[in-house]
PDB file of N, CA and C in Angstrom:
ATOM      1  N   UNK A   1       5.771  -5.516 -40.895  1.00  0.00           N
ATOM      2  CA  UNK A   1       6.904  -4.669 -40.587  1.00  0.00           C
ATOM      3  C   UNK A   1       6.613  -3.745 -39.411  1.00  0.00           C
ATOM      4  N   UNK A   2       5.263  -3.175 -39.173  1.00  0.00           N
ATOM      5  CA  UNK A   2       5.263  -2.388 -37.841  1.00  0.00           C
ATOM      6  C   UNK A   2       5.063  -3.027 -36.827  1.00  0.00           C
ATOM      7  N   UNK A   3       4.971  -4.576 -37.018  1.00  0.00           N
ATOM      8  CA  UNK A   3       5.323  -5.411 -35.792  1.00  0.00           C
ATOM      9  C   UNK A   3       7.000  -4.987 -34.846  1.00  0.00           C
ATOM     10  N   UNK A   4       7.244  -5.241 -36.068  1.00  0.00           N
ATOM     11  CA  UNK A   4       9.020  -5.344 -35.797  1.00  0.00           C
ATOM     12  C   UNK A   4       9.204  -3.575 -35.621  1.00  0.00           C
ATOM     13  N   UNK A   5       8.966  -2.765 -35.741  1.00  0.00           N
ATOM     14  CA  UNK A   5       9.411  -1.096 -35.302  1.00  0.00           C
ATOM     15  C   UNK A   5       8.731  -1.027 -34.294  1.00  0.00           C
ATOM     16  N   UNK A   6       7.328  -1.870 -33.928  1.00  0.00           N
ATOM     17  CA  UNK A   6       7.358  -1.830 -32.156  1.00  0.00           C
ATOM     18  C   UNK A   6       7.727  -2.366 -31.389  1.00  0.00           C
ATOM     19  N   UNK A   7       8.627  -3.316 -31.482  1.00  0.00           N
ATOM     20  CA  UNK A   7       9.194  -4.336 -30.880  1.00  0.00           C
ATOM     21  C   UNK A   7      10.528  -3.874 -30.741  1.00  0.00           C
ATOM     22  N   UNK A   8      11.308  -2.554 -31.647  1.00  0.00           N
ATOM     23  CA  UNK A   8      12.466  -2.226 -31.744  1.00  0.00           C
ATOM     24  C   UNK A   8      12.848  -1.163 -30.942  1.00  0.00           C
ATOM     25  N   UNK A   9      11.217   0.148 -30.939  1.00  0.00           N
ATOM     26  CA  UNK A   9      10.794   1.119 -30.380  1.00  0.00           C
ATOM     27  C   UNK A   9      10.637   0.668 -28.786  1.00  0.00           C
ATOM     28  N   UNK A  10      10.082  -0.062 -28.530  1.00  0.00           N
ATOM     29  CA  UNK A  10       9.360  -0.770 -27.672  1.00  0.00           C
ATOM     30  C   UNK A  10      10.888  -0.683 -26.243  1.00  0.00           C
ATOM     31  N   UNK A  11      11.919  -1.774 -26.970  1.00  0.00           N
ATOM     32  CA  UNK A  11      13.036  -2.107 -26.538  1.00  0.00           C
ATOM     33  C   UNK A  11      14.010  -0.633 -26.322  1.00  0.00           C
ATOM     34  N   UNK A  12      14.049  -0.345 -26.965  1.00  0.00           N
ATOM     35  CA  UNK A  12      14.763   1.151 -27.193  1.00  0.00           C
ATOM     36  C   UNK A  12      14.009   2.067 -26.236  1.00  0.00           C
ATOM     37  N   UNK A  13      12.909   2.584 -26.111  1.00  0.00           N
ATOM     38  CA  UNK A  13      12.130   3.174 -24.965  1.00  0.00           C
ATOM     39  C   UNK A  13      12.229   2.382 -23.062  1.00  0.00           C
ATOM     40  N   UNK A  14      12.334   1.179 -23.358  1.00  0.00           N
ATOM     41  CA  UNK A  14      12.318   0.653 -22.191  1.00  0.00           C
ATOM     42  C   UNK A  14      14.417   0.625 -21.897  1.00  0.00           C
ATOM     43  N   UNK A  15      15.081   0.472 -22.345  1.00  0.00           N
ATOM     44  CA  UNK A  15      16.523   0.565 -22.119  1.00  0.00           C
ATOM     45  C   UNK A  15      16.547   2.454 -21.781  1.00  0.00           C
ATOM     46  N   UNK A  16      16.471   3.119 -22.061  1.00  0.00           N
ATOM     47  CA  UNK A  16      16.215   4.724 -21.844  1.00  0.00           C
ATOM     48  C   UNK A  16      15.790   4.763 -20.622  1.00  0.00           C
ATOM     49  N   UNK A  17      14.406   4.069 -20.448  1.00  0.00           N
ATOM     50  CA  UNK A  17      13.470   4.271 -18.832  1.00  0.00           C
ATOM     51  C   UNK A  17      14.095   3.683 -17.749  1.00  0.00           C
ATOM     52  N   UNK A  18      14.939   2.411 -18.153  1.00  0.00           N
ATOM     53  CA  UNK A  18      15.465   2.009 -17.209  1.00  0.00           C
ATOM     54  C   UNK A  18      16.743   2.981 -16.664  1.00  0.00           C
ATOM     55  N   UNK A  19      17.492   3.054 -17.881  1.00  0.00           N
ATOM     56  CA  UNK A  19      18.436   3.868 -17.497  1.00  0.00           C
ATOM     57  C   UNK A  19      18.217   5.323 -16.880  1.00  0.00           C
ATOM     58  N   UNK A  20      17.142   5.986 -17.027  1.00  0.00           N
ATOM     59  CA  UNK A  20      16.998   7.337 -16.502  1.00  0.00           C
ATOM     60  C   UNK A  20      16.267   6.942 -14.953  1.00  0.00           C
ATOM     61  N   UNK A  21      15.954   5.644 -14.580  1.00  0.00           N
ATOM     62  CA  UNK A  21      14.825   5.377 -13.428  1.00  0.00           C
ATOM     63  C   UNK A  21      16.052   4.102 -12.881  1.00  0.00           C
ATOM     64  N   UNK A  22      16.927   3.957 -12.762  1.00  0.00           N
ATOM     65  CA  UNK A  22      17.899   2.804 -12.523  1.00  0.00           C
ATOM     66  C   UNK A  22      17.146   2.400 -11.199  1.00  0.00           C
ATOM     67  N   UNK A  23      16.974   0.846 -11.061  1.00  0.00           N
ATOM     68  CA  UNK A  23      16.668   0.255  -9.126  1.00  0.00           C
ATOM     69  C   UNK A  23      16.844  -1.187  -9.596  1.00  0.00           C
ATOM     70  N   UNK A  24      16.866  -1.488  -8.033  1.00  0.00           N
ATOM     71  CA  UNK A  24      17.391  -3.291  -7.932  1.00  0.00           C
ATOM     72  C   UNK A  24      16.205  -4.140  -8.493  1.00  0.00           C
ATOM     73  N   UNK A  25      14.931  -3.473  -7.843  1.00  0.00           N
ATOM     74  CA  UNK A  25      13.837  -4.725  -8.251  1.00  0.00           C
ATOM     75  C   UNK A  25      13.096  -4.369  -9.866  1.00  0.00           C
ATOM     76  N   UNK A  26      14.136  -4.311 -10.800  1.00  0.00           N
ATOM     77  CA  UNK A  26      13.320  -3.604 -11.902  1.00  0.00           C
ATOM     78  C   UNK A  26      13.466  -4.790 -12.528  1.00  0.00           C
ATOM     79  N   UNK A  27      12.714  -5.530 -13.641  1.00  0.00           N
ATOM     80  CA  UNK A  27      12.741  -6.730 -14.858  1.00  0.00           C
ATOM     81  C   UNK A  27      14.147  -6.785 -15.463  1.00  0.00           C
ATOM     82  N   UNK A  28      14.723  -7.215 -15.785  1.00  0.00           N
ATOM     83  CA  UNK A  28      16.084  -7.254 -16.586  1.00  0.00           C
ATOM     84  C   UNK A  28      15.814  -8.279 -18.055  1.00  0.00           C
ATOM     85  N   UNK A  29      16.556  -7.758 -18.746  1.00  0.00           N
ATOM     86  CA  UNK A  29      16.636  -8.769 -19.804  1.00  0.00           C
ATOM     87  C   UNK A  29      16.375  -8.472 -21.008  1.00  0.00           C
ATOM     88  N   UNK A  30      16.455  -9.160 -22.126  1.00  0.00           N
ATOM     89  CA  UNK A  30      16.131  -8.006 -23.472  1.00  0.00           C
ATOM     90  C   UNK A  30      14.316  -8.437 -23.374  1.00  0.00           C
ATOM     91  N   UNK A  31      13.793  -9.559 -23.393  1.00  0.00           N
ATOM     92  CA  UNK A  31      12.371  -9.908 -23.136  1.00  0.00           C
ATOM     93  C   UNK A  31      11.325  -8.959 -22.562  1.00  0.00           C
ATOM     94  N   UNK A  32      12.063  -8.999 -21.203  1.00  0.00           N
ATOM     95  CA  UNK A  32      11.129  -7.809 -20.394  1.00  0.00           C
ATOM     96  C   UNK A  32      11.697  -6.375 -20.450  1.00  0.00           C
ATOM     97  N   UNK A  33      12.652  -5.903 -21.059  1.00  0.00           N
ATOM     98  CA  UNK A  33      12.809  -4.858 -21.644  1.00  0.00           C
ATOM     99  C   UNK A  33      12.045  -4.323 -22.825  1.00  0.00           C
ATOM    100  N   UNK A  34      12.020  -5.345 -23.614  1.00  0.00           N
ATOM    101  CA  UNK A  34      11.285  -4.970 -24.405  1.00  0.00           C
ATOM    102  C   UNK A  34       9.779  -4.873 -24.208  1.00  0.00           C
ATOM    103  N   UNK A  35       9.066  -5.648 -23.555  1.00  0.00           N
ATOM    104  CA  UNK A  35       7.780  -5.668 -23.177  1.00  0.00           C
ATOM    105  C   UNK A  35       7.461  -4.674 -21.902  1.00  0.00           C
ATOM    106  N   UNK A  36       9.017  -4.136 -21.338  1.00  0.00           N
ATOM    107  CA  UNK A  36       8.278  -2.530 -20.311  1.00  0.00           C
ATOM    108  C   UNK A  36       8.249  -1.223 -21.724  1.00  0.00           C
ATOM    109  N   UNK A  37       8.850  -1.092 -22.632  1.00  0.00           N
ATOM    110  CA  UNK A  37       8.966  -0.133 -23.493  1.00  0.00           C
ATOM    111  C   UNK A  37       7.439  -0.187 -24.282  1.00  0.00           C
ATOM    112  N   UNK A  38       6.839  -1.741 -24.740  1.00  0.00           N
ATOM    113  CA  UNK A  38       5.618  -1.843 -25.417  1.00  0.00           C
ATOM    114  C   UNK A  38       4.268  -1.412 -24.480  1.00  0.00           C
ATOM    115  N   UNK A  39       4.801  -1.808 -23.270  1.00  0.00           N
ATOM    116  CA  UNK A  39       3.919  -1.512 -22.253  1.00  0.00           C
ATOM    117  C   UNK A  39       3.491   0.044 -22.091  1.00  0.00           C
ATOM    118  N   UNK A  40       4.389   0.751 -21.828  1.00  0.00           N
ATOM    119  CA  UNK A  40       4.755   1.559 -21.470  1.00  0.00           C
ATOM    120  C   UNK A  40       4.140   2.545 -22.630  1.00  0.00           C
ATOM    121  N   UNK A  41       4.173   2.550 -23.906  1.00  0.00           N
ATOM    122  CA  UNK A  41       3.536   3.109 -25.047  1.00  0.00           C
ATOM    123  C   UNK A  41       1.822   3.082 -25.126  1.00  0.00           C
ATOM    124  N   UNK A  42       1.839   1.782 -24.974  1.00  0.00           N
ATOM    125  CA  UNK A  42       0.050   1.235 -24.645  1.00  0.00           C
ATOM    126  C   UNK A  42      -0.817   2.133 -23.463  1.00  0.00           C
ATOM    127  N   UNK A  43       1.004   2.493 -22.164  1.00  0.00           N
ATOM    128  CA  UNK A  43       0.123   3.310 -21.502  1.00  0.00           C
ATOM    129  C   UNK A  43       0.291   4.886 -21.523  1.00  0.00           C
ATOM    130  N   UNK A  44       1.246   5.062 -22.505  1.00  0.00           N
ATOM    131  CA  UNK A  44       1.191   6.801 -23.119  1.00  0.00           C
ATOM    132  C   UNK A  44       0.255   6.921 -23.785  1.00  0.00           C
ATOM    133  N   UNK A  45      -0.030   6.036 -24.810  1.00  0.00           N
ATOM    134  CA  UNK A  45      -1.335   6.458 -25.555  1.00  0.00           C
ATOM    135  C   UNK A  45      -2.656   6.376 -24.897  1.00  0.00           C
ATOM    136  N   UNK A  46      -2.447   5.655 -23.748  1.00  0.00           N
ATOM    137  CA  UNK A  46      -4.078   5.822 -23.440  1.00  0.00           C
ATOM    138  C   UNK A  46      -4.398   6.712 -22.144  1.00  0.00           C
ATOM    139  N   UNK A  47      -3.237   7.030 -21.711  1.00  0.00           N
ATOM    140  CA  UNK A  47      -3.113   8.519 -20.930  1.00  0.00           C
ATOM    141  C   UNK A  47      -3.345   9.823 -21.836  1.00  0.00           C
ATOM    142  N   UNK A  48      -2.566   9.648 -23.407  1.00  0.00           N
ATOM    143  CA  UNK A  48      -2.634  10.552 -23.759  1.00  0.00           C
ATOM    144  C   UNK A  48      -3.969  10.769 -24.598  1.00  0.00           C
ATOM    145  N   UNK A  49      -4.837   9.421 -24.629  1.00  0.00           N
ATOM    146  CA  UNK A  49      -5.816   9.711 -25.445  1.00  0.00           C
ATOM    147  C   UNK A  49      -6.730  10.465 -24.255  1.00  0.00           C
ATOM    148  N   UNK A  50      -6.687  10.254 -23.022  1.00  0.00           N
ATOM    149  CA  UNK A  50      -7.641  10.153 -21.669  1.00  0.00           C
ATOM    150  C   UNK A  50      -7.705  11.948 -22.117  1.00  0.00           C
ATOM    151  N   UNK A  51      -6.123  12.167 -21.915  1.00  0.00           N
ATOM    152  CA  UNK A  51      -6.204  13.432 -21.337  1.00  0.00           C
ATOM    153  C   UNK A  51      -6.403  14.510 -22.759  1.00  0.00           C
ATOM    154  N   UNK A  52      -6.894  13.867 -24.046  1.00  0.00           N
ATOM    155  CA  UNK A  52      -7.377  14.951 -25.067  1.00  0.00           C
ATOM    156  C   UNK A  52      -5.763  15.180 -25.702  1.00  0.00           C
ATOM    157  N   UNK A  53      -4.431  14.714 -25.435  1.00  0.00           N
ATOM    158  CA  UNK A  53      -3.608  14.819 -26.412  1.00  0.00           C
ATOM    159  C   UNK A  53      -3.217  14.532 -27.392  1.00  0.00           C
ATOM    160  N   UNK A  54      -3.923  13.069 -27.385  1.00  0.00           N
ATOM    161  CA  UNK A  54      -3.790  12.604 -28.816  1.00  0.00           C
ATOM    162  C   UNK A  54      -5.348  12.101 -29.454  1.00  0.00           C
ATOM    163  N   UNK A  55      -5.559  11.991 -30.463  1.00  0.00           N
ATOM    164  CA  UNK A  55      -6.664  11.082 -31.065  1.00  0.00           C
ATOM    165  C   UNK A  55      -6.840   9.787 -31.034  1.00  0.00           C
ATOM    166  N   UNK A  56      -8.497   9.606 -31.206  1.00  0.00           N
ATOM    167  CA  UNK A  56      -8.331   7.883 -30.688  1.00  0.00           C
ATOM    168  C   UNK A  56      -7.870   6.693 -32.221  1.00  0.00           C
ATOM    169  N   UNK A  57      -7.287   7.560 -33.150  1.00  0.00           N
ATOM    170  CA  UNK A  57      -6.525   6.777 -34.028  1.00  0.00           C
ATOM    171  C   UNK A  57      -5.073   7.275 -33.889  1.00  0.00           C
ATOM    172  N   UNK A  58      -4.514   8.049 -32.766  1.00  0.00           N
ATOM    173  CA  UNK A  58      -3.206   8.395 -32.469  1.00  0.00           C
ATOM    174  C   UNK A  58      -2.388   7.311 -31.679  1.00  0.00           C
ATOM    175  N   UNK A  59      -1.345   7.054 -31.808  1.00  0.00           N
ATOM    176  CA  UNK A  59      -0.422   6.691 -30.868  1.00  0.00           C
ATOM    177  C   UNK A  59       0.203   7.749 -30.374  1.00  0.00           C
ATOM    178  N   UNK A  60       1.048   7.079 -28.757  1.00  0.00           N
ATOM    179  CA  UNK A  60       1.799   8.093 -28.486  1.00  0.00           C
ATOM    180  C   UNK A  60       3.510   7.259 -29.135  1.00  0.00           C
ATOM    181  N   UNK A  61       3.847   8.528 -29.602  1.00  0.00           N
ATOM    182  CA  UNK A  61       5.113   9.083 -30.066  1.00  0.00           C
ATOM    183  C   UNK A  61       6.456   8.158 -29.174  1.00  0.00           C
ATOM    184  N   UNK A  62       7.881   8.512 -29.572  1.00  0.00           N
ATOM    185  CA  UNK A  62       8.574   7.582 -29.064  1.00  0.00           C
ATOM    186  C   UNK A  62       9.104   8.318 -27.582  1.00  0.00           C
ATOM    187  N   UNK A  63       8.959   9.718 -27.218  1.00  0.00           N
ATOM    188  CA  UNK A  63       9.001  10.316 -26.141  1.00  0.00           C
ATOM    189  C   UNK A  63       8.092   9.742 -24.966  1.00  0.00           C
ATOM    190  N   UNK A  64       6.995   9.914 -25.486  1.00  0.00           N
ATOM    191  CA  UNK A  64       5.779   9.123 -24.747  1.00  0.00           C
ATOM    192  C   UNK A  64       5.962   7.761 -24.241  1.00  0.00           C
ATOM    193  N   UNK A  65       6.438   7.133 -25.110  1.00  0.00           N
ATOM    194  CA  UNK A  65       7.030   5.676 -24.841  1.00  0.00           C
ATOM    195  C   UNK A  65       7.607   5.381 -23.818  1.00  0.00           C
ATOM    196  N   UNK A  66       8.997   6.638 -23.897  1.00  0.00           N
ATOM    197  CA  UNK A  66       9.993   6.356 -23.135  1.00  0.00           C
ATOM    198  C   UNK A  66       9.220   7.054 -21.268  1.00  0.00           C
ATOM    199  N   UNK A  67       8.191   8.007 -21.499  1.00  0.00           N
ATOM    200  CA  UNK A  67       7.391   8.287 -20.494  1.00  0.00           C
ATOM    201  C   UNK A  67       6.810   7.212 -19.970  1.00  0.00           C
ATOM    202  N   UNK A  68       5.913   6.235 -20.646  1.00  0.00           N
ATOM    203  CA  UNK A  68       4.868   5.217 -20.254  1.00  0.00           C
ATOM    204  C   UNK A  68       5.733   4.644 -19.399  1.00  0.00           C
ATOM    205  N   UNK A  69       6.883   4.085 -19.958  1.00  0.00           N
ATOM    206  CA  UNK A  69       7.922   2.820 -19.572  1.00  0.00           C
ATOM    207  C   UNK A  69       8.343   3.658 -18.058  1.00  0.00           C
ATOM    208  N   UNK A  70       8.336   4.886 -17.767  1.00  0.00           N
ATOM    209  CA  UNK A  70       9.066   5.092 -16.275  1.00  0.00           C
ATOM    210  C   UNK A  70       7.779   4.918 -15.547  1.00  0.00           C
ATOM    211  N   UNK A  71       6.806   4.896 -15.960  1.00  0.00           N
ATOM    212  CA  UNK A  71       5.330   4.978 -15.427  1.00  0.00           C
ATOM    213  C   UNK A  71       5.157   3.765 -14.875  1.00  0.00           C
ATOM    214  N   UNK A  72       5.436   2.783 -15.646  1.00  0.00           N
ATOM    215  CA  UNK A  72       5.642   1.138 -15.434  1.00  0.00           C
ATOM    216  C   UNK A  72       6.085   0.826 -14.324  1.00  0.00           C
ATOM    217  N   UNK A  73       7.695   1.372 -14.954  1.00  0.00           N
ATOM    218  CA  UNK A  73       9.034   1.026 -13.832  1.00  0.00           C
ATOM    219  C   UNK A  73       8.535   1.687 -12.564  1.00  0.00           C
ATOM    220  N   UNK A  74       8.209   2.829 -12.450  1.00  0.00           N
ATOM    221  CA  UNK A  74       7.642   3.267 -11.438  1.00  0.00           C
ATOM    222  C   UNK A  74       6.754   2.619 -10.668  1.00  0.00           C
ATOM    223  N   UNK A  75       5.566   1.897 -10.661  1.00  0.00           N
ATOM    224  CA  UNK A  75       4.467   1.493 -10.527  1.00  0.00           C
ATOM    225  C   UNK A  75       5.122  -0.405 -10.429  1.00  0.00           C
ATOM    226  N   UNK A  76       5.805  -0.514 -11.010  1.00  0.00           N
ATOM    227  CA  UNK A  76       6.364  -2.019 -10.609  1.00  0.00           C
ATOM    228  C   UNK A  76       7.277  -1.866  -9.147  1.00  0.00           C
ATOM    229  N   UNK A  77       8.053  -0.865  -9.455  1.00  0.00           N
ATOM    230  CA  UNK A  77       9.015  -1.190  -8.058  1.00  0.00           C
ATOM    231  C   UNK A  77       7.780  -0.639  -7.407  1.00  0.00           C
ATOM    232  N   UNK A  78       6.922   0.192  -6.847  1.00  0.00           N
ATOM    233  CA  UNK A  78       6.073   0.189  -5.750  1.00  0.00           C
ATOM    234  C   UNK A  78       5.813  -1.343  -5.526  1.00  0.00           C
ATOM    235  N   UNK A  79       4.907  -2.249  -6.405  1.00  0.00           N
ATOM    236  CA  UNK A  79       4.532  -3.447  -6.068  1.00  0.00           C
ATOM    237  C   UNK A  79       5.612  -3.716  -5.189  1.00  0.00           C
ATOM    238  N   UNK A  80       6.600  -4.559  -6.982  1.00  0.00           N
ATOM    239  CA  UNK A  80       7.419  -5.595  -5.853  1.00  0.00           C
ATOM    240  C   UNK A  80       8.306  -5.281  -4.689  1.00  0.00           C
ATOM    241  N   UNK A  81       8.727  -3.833  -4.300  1.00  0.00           N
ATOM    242  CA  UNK A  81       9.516  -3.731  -3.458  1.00  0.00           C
ATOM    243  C   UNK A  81       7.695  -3.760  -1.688  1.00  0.00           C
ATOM    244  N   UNK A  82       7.080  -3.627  -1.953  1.00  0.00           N
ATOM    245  CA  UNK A  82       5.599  -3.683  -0.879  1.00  0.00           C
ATOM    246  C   UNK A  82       5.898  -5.376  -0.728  1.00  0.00           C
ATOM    247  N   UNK A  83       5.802  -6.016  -1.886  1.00  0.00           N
ATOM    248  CA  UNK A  83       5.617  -7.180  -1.614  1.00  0.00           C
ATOM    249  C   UNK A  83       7.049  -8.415  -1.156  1.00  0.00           C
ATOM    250  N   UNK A  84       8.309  -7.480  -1.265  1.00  0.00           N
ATOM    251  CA  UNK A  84       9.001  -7.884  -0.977  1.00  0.00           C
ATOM    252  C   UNK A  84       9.510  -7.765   0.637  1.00  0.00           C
ATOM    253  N   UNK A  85       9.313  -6.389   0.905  1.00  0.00           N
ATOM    254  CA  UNK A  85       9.256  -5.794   2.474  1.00  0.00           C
ATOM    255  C   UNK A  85       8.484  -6.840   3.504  1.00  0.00           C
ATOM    256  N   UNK A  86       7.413  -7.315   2.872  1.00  0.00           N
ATOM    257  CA  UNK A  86       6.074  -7.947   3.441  1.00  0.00           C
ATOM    258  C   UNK A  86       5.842  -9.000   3.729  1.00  0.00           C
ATOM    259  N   UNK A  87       7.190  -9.734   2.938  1.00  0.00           N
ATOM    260  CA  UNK A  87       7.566 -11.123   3.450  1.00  0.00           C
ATOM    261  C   UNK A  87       8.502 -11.169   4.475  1.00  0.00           C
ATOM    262  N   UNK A  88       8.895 -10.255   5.317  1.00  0.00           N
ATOM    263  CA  UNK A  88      10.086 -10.648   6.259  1.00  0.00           C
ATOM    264  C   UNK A  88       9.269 -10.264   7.803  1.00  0.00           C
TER     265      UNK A  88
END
């Protein structure tokens, strides 16, 4: 069952990030929506473990989530929009 509440969390955090971070070259879809929100948690918690906020049996929270996931989105459009510029 906490498969499925991160997979729900996951999706729900990444629809939020997108929407507060809206751009053309971002993933679309419920798939990669859901896997920028899981992402995106994997990298709140291990920012937040880095930086002494959480414990190393803590996750980060569903705020955090929705943080990781703009971190993502952020850090993806740098790529693909570099690598898109770079072909013309």
């Amino acid at each position: 069952m906490s498969i499925l509440w991160t997979i729900i969390i996951g999706f729900v955090a990444g629809v939020i990030a997108k929407w507060i971070m809206p751009g053309r070259n971002e993933p679309s879809g419920f798939i990669m929506t859901t896997i920028l929100g899981i992402v995106g948690a994997v990298v709140a918690t291990y920012l937040g473990q880095a930086l002494g906020w959480y414990r190393a049996d803590e996750g980060a929270g569903f705020i955090g989530a929705i943080v990781g996931a703009i971190i993502v989105l952020f850090i993806y459009g740098l790529i693909v929009g570099r690598r898109s510029t770079s072909s013309y």
